[in-house]
Protein backbone atom coordinates (compact mmCIF):
# COMPACT_ATOMS: atom_id res chain seq x y z
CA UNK A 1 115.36 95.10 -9.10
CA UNK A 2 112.37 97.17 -8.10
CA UNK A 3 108.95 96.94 -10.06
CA UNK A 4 106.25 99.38 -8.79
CA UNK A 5 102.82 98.80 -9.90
CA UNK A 6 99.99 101.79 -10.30
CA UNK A 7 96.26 101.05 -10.94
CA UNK A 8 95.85 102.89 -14.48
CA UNK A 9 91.93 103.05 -15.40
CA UNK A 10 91.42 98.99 -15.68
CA UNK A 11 94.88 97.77 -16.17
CA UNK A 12 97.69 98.21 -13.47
CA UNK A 13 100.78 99.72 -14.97
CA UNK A 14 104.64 99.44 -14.06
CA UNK A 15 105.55 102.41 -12.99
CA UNK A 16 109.23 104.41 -13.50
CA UNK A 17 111.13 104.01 -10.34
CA UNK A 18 114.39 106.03 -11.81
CA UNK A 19 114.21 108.73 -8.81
CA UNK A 20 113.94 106.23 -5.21
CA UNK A 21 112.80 109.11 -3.44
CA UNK A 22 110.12 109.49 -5.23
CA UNK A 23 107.99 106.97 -5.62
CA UNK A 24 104.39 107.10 -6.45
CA UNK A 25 102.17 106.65 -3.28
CA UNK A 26 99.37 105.16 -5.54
CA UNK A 27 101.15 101.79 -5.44
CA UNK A 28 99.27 98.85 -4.79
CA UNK A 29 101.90 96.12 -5.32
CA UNK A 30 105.49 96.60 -4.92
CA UNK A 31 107.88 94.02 -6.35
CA UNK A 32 111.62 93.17 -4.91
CA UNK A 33 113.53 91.26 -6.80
CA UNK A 34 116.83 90.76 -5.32
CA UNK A 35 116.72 93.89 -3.65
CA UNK A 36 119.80 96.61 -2.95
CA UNK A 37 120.03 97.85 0.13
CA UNK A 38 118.90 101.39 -1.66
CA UNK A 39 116.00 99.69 -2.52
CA UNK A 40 115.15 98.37 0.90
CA UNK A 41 115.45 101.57 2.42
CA UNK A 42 112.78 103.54 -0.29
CA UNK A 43 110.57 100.41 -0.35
CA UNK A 44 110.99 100.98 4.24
CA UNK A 45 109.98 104.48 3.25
CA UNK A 46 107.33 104.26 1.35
CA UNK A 47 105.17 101.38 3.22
CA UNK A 48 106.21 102.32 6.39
CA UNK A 49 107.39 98.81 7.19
CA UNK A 50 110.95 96.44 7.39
CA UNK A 51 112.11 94.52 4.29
CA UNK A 52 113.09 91.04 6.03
CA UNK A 53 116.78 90.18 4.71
CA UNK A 54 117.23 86.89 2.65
CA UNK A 55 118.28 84.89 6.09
CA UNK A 56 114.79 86.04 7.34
CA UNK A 57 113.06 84.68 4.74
CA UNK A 58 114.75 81.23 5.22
CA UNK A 59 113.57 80.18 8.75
CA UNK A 60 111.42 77.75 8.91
CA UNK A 61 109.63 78.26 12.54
CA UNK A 62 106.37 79.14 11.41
CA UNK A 63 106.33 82.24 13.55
CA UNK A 64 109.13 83.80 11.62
CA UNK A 65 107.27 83.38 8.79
CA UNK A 66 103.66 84.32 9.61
CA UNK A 67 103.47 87.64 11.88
CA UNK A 68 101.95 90.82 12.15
CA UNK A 69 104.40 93.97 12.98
CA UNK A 70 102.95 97.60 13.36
CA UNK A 71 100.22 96.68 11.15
CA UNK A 72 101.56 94.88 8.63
CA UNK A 73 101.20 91.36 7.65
CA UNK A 74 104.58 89.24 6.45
CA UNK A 75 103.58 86.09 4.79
CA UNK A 76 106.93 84.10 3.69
CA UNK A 77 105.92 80.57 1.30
CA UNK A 78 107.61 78.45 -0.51
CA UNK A 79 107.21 78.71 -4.30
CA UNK A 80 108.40 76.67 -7.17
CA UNK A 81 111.01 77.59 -9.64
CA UNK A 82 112.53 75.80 -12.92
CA UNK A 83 109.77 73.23 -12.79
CA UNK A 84 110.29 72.37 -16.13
CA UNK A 85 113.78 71.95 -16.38
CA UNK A 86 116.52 68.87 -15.13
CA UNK A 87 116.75 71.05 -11.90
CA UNK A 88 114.21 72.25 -9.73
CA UNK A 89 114.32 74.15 -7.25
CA UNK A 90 112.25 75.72 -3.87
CA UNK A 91 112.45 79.74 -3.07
CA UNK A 92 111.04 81.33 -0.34
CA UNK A 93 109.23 84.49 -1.13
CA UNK A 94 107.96 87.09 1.26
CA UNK A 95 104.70 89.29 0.97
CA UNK A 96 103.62 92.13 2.94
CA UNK A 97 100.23 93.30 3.03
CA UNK A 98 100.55 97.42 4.51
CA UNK A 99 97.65 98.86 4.86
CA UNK A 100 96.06 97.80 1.22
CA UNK A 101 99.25 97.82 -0.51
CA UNK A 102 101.22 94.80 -1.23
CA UNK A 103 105.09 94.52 -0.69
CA UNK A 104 106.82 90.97 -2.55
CA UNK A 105 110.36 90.15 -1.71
CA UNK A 106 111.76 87.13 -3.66
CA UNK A 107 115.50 86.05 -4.81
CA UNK A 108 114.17 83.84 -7.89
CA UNK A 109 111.59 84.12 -10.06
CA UNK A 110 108.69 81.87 -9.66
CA UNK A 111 106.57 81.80 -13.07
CA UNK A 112 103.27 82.99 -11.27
CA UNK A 113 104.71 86.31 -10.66
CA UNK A 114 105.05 86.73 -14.71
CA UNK A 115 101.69 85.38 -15.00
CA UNK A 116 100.10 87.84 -12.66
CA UNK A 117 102.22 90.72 -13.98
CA UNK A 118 101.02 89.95 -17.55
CA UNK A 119 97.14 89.35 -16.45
CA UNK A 120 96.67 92.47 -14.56
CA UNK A 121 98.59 94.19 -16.75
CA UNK A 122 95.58 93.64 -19.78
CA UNK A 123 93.01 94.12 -17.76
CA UNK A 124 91.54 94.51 -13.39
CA UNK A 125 89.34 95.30 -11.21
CA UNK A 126 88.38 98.67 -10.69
CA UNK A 127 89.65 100.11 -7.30
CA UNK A 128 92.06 97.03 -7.10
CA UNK A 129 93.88 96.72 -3.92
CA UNK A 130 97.21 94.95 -3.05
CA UNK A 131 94.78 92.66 -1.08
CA UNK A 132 93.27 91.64 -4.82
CA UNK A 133 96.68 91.02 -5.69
CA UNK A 134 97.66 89.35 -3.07
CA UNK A 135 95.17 86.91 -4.05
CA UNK A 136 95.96 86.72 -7.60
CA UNK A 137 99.55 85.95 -6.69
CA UNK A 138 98.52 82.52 -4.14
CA UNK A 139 95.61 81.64 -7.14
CA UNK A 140 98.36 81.45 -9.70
CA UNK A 141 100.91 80.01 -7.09
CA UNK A 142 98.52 77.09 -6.63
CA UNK A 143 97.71 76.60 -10.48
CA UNK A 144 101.06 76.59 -11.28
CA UNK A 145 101.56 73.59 -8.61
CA UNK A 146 98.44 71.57 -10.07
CA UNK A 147 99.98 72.05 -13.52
CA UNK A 148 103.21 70.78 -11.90
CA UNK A 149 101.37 67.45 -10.40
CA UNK A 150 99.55 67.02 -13.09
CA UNK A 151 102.53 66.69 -15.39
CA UNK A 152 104.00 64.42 -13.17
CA UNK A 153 101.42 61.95 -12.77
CA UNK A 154 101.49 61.75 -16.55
CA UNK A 155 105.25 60.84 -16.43
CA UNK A 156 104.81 58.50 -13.93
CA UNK A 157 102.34 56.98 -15.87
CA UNK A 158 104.46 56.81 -19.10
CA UNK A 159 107.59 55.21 -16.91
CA UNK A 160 105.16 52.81 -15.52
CA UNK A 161 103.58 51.72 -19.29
CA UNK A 162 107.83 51.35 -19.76
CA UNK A 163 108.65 49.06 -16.83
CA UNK A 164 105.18 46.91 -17.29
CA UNK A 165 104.33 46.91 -20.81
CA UNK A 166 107.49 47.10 -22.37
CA UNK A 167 107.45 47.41 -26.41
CA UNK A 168 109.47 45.08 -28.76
CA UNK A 169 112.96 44.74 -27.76
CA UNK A 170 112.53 46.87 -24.57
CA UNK A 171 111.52 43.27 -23.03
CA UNK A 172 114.67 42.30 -22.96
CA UNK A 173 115.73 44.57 -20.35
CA UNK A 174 119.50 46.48 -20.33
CA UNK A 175 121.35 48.41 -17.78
CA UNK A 176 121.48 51.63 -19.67
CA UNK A 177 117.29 51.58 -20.12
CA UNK A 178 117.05 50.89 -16.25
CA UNK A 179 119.59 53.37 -15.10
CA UNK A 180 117.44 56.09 -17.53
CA UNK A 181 114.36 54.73 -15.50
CA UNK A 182 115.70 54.73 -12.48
CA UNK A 183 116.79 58.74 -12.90
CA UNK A 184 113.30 59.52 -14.24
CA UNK A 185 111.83 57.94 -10.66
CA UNK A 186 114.17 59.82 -8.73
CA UNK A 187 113.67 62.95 -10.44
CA UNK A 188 109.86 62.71 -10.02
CA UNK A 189 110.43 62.03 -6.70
CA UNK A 190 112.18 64.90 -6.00
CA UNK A 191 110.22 66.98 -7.70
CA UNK A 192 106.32 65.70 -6.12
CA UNK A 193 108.60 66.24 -2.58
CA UNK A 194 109.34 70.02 -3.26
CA UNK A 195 105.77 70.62 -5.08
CA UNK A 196 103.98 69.30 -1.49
CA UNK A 197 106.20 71.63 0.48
CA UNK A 198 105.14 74.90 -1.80
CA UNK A 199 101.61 73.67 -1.12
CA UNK A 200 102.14 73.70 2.56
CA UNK A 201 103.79 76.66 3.16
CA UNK A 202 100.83 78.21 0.77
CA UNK A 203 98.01 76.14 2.46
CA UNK A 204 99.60 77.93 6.23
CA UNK A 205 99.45 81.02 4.43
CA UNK A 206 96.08 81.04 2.60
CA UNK A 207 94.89 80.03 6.75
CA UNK A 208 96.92 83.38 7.82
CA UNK A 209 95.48 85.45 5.65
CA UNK A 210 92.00 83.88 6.37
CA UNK A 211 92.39 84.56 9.99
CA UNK A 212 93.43 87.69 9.55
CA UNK A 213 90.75 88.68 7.63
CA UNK A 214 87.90 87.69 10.09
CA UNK A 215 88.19 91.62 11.62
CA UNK A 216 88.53 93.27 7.91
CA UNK A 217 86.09 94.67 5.35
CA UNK A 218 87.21 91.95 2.79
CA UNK A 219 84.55 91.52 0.24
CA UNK A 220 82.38 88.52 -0.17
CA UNK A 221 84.01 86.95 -3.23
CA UNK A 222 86.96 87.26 -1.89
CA UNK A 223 86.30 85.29 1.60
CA UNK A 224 84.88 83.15 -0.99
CA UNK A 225 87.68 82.71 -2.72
CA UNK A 226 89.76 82.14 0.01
CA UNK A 227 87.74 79.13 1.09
CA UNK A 228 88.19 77.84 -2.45
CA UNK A 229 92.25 78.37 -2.51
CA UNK A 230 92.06 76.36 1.22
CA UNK A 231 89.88 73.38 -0.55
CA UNK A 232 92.16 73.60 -3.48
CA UNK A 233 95.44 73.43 -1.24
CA UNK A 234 93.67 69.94 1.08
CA UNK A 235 93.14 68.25 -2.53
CA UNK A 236 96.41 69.49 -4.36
CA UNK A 237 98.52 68.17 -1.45
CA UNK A 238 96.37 64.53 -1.04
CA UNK A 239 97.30 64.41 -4.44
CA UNK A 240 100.67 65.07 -3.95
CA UNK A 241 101.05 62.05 -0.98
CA UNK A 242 99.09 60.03 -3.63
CA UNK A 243 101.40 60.61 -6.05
CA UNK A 244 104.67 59.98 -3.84
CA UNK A 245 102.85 56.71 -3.05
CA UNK A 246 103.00 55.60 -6.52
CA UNK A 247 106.45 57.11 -7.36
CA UNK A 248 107.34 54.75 -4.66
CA UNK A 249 105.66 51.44 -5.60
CA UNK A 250 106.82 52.17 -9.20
CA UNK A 251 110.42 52.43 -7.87
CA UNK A 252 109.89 48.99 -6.06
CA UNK A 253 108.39 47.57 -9.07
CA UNK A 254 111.63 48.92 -10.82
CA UNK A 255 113.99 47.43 -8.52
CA UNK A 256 111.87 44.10 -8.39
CA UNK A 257 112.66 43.71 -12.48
CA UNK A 258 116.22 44.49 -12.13
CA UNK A 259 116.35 41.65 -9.54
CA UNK A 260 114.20 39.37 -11.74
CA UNK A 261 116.59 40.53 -14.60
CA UNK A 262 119.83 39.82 -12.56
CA UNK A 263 118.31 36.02 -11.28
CA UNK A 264 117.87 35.17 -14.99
CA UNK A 265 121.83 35.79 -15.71
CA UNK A 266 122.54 33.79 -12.95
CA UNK A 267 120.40 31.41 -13.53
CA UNK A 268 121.92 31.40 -17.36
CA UNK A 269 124.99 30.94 -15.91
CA UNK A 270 123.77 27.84 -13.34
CA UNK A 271 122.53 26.18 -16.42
CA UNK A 272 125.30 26.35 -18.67
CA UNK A 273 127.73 25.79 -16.24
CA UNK A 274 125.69 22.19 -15.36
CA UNK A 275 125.28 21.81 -19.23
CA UNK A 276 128.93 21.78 -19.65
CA UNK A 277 129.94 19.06 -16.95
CA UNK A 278 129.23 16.05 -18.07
CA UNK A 279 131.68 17.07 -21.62
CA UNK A 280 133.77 18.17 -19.47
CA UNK A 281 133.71 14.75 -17.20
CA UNK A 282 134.03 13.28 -20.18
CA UNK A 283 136.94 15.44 -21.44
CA UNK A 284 139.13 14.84 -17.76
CA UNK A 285 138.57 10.77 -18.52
CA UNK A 286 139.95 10.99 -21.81
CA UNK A 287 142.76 13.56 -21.25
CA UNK A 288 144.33 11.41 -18.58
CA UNK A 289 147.54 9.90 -19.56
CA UNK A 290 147.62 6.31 -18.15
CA UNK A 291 149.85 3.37 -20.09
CA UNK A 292 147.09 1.14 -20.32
CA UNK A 293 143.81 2.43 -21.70
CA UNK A 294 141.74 0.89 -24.09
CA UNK A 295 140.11 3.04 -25.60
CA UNK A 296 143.32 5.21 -27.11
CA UNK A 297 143.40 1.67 -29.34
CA UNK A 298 140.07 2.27 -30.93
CA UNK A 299 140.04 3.33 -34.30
CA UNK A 300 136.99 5.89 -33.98
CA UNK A 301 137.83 7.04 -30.42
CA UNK A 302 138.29 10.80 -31.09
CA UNK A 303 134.91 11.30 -33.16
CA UNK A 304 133.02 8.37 -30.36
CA UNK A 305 134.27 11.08 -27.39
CA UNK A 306 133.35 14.40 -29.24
CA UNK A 307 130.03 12.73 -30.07
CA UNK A 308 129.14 11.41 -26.18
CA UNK A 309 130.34 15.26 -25.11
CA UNK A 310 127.84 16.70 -27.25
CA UNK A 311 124.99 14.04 -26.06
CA UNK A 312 126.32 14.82 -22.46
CA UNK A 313 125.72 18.88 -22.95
CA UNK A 314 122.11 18.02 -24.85
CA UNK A 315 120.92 15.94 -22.68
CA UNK A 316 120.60 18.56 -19.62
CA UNK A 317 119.42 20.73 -21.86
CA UNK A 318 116.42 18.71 -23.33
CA UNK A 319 115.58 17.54 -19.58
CA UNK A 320 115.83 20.51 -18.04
CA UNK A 321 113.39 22.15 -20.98
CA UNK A 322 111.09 19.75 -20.14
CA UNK A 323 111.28 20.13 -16.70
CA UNK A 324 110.30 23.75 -17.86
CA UNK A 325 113.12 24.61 -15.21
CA UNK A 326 114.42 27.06 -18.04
C-alpha cells in the first residue's frame, strides 16, 4: 500500500495515488506499506533513489542499515508492534531522507506511524519538510517505547505485590497460580528484551541523523531536539536494563517460593511418615502370629493396642510442635 503525503496550508494531506505515474512532486513523506513491485518502481521514480527489499531491511551489520547512497540517507530501526497484545513482536522499518522528502518502507504497522499520520494530519508546521517528519516519526517511536516500559514496570510491580504479599488464600500457594506467574515473568521478559532493542536501533539512528546533520541547514530546534531524543534514548534504555534486572530477581524470588513450597510437602510427608511408625511398630508386634503370646489372652487387648497406636502417632506430633520443628 502506498500513502503519499502533501503539505495542504497547515495540515499535511493524503494524497490520491490512483495514477503511479503521476504522482505529486510536492510530497514530503512517502509511506510503503508492504510495497508491490509497481510501487517500488514509481516510489524509485519519483525520489530518485532504491527501495531496499524486505531481506535488506533485515541485516543487522550496522552498515547495511545506516548509509548514504547518491544523496540519500537510509535509516533501517527496529520498531515495536502488538505491544499490547499476548504476542509481541519487532519490525524493521526503513526511512529515506531524499533531498527534504521522506521515503518509509515497513512490513507491519508500528502504532507511531498512525499517531503521526493523525497529528500532522490536524495541524503542522508551515513549510514542513520530510526532515520535520522524520523527526516526528523517531519522537513518537520513542514515546511509544516509554509508554511500553512504563506499563511494564507497573506489571512487574503488581506480580511482585502477588509473589510477596500474597492476599487471603493466595498464601497458600498452588501450581496453577505459579505457572500463571511464571508466564507473566516470562512474558515481561520478553517483552523489556525487544523494547531495549527498538531503543537501540533508534538511539544508532537518532546518532546518524545527528551526524549527518552537522553539514546541513537544520534549524535550531531541531538540533535541539535531536539532543533531547539522544538523552531520552540513554535514559529509556538504563531503564530498560533496570527493568530486566528486576524481571530477573522477581523470577528468582518466584522460583525460590516454589522451592520453599515444594520443601514444605516434603517435609509434610517426612513428618507423617515418622508420625505413623511407632502405630505401625506397634501394629507389626501385634499382627504376628506366634502360639504363645500373652497378650491375645487379655480381655481389653484390642481397645489397649488401638489406644497405645494413637499415643504412639500423638506423641511425635506434640514433641515435634514443641520442638517448633513443624
Amino acid at each position: 500500500m502506498l500513502s503519499v503525503f502533501v503539505p495542504s496550508e497547515t495540515s499535511l494531506k493524503k494524497a490520491a495515488t490512483a495514477d503511479l505515474a503521476a504522482l505529486p512532486d510536492g510530497a514530503v513523506w512517502i509511506d510503503l506499506m508492504k510495497p508491490t513491485a509497481e510501487e517500488d518502481h514509481a516510489v524509485e521514480r519519483l525520489a530518485g533513489i532504491a527501495v531496499p527489499t524486505r531481506e535488506d531491511m533485515q541485516e543487522i551489520e550496522i552498515s547495511s542499515r545506516l548509509y548514504i547512497e547518491n544523496g540519500a540517507r537510509y535509516m533501517t530501526a527496529t520498531l515495536m508492534c502488538s505491544s499490547d497484545s499476548e504476542n509481541p513482536r519487532t519490525t524493521a522499518v526503513t526511512f529515506i531522507l531524499a533531498g527534504h522528502r521522506l521515503v518509509t518502507v515497513r512490513y507491519d504497522a508500528p502504532k507511531p506511524f498512525l499517531l503521526v499520520e493523525n497529528k500532522l494530519a490536524r495541524g503542522c508546521p508551515a513549510g514542513i519538510t520530510g526532515e520535520m517528519v522524520l523527526m516526528e516519526l523517531l519522537d513518537a517511536v520513542i514515546d511509544r517505547n516509554a509508554d511500553i516500559l512504563e506499563r511494564a514496570g507497573a506489571d512487574m510491580d503488581a506480580i511482585s505485590h502477588d509473589i510477596f504479599e500474597p492476599d487471603g488464600a493466595a498464601r497458600t500457594g498452588h501450581a496453577k497460580r505459579y505457572s500463571d506467574i511464571l508466564i507473566a515473568i516470562g512474558r515481561k521478559g520478553d517483552l523489556t528484551s525487544k523494547v531495549r532493542e527498538s531503543l537501540v536501533s533508534v538511539g544508532r539512528v537518532v546518532t546518524f541523523v545527528t551526524a549527518a546533520i552537522d553539514g546541513a541547514k537544520w534549524s535550531k530546534d531541531m538540533r535541539e531536539q535531536l539532543k533531547t531524543m539522544q538523552r531520552d534514548v540513554i535514559s529509556l534504555t538504563d531503564h530498560a536494563s533496570f527493568l530486566s534486572n528486576k524481571i530477573t530477581f522477581v523470577l528468582d524470588a518466584m522460583l525460590g517460593v516454589v522451592n520453599l513450597e515444594q520443601n514444605n510437602i516434603i517435609k509434610l510427608f517426612s513428618v507423617m511418615a515418622v508420625v505413623l511408625m511407632p502405630p505401625t511398630l506397634i501394629a507389626s508386634i501385634y499382627g504376628m502370629n506366634f502360639k504363645i503370646m500373652p497378650e491375645l489372652e487379655w480381655q481389653h487387648g484390642y481397645p489397649i493396642a488401638l489406644a497405645m497406636m494413637v499415643l504412639a502417632a500423638v506423641l511425635p506430633y506434640v514433641f515435634f510442635t514443641w520442638k517448633r520443628w513443624l
